[in-house]
Protein backbone atom coordinates (compact mmCIF):
# COMPACT_ATOMS: atom_id res chain seq x y z
CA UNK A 1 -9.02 3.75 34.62
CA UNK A 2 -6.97 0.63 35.55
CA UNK A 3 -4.71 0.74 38.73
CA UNK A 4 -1.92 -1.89 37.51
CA UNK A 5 0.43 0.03 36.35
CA UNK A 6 1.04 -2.32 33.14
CA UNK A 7 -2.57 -2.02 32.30
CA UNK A 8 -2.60 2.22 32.26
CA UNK A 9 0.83 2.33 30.35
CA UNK A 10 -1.15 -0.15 27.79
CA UNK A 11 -4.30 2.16 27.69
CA UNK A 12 -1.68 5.08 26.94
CA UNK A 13 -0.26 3.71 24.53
CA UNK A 14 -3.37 2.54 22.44
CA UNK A 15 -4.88 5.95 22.97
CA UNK A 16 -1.60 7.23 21.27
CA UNK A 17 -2.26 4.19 18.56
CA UNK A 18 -5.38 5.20 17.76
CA UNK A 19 -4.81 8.66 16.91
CA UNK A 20 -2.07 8.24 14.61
CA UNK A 21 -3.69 4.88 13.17
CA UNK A 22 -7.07 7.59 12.72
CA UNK A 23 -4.92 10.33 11.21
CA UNK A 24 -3.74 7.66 8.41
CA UNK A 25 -6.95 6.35 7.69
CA UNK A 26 -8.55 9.66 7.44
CA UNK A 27 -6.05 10.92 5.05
CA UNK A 28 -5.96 7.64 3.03
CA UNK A 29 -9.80 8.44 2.43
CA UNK A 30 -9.25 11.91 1.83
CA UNK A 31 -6.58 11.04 -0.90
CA UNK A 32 -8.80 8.89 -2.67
CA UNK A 33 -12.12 10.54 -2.44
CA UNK A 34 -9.76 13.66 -3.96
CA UNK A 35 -8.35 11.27 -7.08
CA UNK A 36 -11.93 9.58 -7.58
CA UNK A 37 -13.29 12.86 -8.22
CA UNK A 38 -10.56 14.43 -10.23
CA UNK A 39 -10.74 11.09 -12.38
CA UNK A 40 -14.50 11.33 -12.79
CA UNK A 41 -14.46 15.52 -13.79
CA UNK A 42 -11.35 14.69 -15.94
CA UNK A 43 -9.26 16.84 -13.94
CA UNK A 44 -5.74 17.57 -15.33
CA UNK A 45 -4.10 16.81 -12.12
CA UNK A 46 -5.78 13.78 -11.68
CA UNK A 47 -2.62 11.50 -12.39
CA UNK A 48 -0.68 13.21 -9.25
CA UNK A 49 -3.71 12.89 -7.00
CA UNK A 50 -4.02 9.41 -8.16
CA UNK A 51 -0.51 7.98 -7.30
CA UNK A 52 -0.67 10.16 -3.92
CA UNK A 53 -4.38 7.88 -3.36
CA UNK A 54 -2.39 4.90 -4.37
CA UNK A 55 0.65 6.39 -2.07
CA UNK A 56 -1.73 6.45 1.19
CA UNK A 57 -3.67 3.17 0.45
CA UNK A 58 -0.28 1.16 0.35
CA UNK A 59 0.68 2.97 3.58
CA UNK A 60 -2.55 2.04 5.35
CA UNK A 61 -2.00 -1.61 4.42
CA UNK A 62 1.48 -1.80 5.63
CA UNK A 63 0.20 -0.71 9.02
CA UNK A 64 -2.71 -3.06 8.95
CA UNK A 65 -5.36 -0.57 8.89
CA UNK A 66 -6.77 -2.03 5.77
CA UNK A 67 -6.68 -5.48 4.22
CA UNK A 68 -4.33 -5.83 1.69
CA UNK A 69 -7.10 -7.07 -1.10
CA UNK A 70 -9.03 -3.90 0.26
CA UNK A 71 -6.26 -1.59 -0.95
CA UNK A 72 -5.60 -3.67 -4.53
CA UNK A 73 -9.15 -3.68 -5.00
CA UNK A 74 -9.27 0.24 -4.70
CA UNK A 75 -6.16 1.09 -6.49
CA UNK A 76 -7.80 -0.98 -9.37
CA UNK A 77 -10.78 0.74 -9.52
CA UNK A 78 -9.54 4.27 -9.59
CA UNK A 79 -6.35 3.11 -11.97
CA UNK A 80 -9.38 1.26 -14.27
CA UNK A 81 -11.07 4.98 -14.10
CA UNK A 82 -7.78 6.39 -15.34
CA UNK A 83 -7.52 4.78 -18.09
């Protein structure tokens, strides 16, 4: 643990960073992994779960968590599954 005070408000705050930055990127995969499989087993609720994937993945590249091409790339492939 750091004694400057500047340094332990810093490790606070990342430690607050990195939960909410882990709680995005875990639903983000959740929300895909759920539309990749309702697109695969032809689900009919595969079109809601798909723009709620699409939803999370442009979330998690507004914050930075993923590359923007990482997040067009993946949208493509489940929207190419879709059709």
């Amino acid at each position: 643990m750091p004694n400057i005070k500047g340094a332990i408000k810093r490790v606070k705050q990342s430690e607050a960073a990195n939960v909410q930055n882990s709680h995005v990127k875990a639903t983000m995969r959740t929300a895909v992994r759920k539309a990749d499989n309702a697109l695969v087993n032809k689900e009919e609720n595969a079109g809601e779960l798909l723009k709620s994937a699409v939803k999370h993945l442009d979330t998690a590249a507004r914050k930075g968590l993923i590359h923007k091409n990482t997040a067009a790339r993946q949208k493509a492939r489940l929207t190419k599954k879709a059709l």
